[in-house]
Structures are given as C-alpha cells and as structure tokens.
N, C-alpha and C. Protein backbone atom coordinates (compact mmCIF):
# COMPACT_ATOMS: atom_id res chain seq x y z
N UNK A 1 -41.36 -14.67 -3.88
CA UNK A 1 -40.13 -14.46 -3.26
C UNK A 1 -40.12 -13.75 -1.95
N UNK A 2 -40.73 -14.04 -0.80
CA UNK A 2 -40.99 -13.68 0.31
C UNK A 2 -39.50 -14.59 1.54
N UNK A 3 -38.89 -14.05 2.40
CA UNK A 3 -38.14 -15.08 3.34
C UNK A 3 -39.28 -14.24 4.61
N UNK A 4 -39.03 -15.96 5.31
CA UNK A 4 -39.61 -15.58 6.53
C UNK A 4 -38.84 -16.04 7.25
N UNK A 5 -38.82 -15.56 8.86
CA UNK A 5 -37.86 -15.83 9.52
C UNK A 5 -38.14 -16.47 10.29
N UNK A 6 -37.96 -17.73 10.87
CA UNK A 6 -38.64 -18.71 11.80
C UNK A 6 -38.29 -18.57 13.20
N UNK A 7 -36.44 -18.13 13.75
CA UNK A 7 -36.04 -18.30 14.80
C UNK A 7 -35.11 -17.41 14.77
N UNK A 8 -34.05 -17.12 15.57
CA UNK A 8 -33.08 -16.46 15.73
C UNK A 8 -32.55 -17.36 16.94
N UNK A 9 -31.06 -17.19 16.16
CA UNK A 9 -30.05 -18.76 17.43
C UNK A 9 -29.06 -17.39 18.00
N UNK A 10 -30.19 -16.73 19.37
CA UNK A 10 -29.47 -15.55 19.95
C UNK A 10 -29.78 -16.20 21.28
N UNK A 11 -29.20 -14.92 22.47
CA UNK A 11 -29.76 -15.49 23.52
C UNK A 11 -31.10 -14.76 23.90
N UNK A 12 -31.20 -13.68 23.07
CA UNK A 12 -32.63 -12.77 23.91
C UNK A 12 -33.56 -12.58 22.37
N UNK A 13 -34.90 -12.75 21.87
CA UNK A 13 -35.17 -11.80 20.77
C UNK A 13 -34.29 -10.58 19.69
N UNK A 14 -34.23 -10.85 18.84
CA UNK A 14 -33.73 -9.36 18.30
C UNK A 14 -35.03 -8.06 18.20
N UNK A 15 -34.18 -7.14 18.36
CA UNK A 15 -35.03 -5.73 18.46
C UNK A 15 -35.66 -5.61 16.87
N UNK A 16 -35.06 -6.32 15.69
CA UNK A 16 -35.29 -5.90 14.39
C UNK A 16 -36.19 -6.75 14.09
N UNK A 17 -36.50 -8.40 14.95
CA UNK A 17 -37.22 -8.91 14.76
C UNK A 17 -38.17 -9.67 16.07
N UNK A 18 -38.78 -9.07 16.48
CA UNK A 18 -39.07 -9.08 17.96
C UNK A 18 -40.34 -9.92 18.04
N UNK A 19 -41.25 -10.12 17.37
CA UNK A 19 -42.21 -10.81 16.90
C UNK A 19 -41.43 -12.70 16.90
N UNK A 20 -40.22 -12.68 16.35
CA UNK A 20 -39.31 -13.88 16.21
C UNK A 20 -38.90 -14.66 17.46
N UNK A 21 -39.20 -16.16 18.29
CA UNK A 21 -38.68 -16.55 18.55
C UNK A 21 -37.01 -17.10 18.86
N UNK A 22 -36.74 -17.67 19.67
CA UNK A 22 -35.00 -17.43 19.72
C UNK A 22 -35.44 -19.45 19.50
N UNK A 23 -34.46 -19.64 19.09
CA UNK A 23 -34.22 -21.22 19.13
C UNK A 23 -34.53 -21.84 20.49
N UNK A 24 -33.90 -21.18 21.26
CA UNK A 24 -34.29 -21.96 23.06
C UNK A 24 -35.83 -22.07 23.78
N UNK A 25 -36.29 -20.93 22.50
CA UNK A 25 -38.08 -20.61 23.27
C UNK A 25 -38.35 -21.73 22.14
N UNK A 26 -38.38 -22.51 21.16
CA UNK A 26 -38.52 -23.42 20.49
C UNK A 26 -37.80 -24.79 20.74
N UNK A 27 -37.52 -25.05 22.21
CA UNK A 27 -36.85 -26.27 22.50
C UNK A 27 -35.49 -26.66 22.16
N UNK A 28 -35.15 -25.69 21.46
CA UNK A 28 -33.43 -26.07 20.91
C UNK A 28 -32.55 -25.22 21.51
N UNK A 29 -31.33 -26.03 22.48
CA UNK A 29 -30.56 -24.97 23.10
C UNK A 29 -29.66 -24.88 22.25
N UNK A 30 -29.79 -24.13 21.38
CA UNK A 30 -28.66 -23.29 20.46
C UNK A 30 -28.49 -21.83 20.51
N UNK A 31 -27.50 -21.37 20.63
CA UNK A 31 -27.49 -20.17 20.34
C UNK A 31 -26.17 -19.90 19.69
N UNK A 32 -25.92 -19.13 19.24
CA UNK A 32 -24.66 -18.79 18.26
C UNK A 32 -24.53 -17.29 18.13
N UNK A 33 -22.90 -16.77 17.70
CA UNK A 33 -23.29 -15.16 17.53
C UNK A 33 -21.95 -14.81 16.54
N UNK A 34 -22.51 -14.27 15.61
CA UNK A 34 -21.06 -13.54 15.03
C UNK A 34 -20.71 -12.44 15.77
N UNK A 35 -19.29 -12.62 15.60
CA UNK A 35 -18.44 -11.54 16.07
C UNK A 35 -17.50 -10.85 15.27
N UNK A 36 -17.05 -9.81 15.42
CA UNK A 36 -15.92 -9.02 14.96
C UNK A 36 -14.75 -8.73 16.16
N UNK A 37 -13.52 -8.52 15.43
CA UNK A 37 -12.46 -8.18 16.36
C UNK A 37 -10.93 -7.55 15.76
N UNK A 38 -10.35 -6.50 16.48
CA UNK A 38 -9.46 -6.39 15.74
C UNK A 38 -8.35 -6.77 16.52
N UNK A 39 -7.42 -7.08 15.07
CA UNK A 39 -6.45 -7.82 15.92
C UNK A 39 -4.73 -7.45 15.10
N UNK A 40 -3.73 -7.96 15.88
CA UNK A 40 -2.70 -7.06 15.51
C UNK A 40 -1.59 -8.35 16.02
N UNK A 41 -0.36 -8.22 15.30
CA UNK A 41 0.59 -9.25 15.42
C UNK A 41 0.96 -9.13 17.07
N UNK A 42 1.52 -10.18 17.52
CA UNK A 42 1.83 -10.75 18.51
C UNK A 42 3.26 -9.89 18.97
N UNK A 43 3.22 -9.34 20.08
CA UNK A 43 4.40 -8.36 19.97
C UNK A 43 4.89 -7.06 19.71
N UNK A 44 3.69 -6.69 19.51
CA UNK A 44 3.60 -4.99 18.83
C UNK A 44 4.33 -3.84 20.21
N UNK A 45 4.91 -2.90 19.83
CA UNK A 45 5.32 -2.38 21.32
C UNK A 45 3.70 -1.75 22.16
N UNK A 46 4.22 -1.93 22.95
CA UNK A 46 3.23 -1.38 24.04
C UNK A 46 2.33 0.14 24.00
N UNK A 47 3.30 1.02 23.26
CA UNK A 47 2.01 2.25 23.17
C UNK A 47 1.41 1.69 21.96
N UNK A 48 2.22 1.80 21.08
CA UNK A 48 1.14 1.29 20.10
C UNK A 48 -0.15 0.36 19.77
N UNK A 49 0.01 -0.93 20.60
CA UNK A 49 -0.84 -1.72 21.27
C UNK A 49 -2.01 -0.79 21.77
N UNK A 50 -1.33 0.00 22.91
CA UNK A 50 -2.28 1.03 23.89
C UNK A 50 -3.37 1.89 23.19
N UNK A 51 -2.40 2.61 22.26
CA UNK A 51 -2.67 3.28 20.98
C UNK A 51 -4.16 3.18 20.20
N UNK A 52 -3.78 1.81 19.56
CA UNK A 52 -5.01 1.26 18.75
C UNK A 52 -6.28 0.66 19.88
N UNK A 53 -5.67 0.09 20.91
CA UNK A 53 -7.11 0.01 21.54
C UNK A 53 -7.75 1.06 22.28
N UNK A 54 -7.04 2.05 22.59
CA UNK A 54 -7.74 3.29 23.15
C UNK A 54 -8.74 3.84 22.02
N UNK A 55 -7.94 3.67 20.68
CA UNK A 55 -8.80 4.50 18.94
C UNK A 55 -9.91 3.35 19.03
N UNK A 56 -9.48 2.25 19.19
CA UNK A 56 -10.67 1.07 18.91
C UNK A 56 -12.13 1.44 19.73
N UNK A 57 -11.37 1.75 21.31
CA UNK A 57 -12.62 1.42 21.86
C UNK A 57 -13.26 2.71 21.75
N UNK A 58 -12.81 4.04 21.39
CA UNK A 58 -13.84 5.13 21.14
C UNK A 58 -14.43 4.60 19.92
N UNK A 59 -13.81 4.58 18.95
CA UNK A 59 -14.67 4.46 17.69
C UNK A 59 -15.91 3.36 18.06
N UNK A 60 -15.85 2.64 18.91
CA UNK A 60 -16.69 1.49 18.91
C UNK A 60 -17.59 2.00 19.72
N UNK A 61 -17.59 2.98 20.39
CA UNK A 61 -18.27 4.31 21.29
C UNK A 61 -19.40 4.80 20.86
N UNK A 62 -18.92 5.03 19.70
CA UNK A 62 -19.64 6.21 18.54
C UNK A 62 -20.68 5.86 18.42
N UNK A 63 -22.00 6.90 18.22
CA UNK A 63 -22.97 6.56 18.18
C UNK A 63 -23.09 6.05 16.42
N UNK A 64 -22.19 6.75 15.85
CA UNK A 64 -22.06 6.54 14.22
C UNK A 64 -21.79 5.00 13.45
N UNK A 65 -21.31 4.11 14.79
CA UNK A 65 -20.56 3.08 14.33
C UNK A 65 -21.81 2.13 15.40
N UNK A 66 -22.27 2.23 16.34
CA UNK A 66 -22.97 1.84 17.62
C UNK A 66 -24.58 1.79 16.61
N UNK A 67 -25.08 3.07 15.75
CA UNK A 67 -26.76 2.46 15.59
C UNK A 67 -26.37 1.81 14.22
N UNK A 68 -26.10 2.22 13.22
CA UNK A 68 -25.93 1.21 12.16
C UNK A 68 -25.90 -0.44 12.39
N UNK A 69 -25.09 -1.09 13.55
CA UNK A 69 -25.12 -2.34 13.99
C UNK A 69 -26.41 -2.66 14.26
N UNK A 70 -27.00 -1.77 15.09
CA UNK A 70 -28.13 -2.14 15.80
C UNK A 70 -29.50 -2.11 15.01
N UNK A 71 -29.49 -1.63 13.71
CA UNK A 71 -30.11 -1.10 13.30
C UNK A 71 -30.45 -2.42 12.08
N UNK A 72 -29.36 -3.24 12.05
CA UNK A 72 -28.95 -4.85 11.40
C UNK A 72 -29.03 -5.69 12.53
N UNK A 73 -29.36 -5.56 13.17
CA UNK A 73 -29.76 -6.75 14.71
C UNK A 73 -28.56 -7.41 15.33
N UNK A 74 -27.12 -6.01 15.37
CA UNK A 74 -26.16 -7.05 15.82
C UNK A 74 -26.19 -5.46 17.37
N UNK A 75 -25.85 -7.00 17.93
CA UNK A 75 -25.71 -6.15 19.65
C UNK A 75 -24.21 -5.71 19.66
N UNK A 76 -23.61 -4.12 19.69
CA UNK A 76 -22.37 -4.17 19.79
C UNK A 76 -21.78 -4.31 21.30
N UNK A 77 -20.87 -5.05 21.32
CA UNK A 77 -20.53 -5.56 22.44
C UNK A 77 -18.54 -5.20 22.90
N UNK A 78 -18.41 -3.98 23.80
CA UNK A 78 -16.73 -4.03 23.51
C UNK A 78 -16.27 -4.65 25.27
N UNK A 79 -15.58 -5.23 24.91
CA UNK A 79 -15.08 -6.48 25.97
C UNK A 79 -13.34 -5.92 26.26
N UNK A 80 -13.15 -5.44 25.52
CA UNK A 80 -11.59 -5.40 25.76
C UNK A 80 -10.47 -6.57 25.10
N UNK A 81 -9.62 -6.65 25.14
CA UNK A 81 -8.72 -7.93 24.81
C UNK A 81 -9.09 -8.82 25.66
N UNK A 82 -8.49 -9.07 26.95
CA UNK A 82 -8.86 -10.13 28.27
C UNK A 82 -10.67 -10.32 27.81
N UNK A 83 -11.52 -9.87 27.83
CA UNK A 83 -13.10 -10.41 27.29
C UNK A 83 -12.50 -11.07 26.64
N UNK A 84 -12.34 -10.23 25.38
CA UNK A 84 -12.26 -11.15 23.82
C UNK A 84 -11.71 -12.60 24.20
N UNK A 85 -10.67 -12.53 25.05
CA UNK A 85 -9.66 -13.94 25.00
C UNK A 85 -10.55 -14.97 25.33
N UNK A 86 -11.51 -14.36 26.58
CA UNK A 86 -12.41 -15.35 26.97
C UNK A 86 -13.35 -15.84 26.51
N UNK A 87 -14.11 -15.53 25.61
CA UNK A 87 -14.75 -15.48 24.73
C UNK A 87 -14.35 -16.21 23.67
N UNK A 88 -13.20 -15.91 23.23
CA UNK A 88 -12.63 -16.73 21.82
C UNK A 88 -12.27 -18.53 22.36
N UNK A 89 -11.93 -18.31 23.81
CA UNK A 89 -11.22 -19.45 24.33
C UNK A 89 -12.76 -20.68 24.38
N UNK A 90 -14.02 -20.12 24.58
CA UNK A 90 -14.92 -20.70 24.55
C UNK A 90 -15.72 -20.91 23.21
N UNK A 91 -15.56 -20.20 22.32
CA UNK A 91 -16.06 -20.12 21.21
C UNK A 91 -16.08 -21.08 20.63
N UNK A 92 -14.71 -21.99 19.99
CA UNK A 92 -14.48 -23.23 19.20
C UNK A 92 -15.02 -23.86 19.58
N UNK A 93 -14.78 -24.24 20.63
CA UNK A 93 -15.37 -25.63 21.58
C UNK A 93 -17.31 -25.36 21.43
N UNK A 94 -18.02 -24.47 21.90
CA UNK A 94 -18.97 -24.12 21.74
C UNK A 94 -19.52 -24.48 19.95
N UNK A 95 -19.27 -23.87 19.36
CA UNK A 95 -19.02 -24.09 17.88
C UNK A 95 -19.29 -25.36 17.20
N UNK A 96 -18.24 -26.16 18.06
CA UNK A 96 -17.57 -27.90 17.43
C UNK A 96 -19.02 -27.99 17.82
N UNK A 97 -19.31 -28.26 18.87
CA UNK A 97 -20.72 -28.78 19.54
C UNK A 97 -21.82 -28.42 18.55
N UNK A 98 -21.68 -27.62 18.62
CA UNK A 98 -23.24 -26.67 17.96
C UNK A 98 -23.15 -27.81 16.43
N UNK A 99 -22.08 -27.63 15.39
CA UNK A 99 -22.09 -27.90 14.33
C UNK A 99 -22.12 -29.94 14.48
N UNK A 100 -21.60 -30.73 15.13
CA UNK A 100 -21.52 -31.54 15.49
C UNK A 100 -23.21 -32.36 15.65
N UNK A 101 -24.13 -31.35 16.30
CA UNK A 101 -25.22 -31.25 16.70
C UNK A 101 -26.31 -31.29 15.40
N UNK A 102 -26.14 -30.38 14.49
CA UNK A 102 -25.97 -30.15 13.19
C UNK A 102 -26.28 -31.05 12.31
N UNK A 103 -25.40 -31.95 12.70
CA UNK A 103 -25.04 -32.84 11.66
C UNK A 103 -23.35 -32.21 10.67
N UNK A 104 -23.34 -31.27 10.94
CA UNK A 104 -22.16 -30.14 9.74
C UNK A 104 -21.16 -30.35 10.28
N UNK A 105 -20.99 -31.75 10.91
CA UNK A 105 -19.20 -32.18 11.26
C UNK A 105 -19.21 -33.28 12.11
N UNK A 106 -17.86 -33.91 11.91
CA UNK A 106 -17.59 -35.00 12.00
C UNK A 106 -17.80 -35.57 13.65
N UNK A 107 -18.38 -36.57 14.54
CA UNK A 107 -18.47 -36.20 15.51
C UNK A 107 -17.27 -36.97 16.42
C-alpha cells in the first residue's frame, strides 16, 4: 500500500513534493488549481461587505492560517474580490477544456 506521485497539474513544482514533475515538464499542458473563497449574498450593505473583507484578508495574513496551507502544498493566494472575479470568469471555461481533454465531458 504505497501511492506514488507521478505529476502535479500546477504551474511550478510543489515545495511538499519537489522531486515531482508538473504535467507541462511531462508534455501535457495541463494545469489546474483548487481554490477557496468567501462569499456573501449579492447586496450586502457596504460596511459590512468592507467589514468581512478587511477580517478576511488579515486572517488570510496570518501566519497561523498562511503555513498550515503550505505545509499541504496549497499556495495561499489573496487576490481581493476584482482578482477573484477574474479568475472565476476564466476558470469554467479553462475547466470545460481541461475535462473535455480528459475525456470527463461531453465535447
């Protein structure tokens, strides 16, 4: 009962597995990334909005919340809302492709 890890579909090595190829150094332009995000109904008043992303982006600061991620090979990354949007706006589309590619959907 051993897993070995063949690739990682990142854009750079991970630090946890650095020895590991990325999919693109193996001829396959894939890359993929989970993300997290918080998110809040459409309309919220404005401090409050202000509010939670000012608490968001310290906590996401923290070195308490910052090595644990890193420490699981995820890069924490804080973008803001406007990032995020851009990001999300490319994501699906990116995604469809990738899985399409796959074979894991309809083309």
């Amino acid at each position: 009962g051993r897993v070995r890890v063949l690739a990682v579909m990142a854009e750079a090595r991970m630090t946890t597995y650095p020895e590991v190829p990325t999919l693109r150094e193996c001829g396959l332009d894939w890359v993929y990334a989970n993300w997290f995000a918080l998110v809040a109904p459409r309309g919220i008043p404005a401090p409050v909005r202000a509010a939670l992303l000012a608490a968001a982006e310290r906590a996401h600061a923290r070195a308490d919340v910052q090595e644990p991620m890193r420490a699981r090979g995820i890069v924490p990354v804080w973008d803001g809302p406007e990032g995020f949007a851009r990001f999300a706006a490319g994501f699906g589309e990116t995604s469809a492709v990738l899985l399409r590619e796959l074979g894991l959907a309809k083309a």
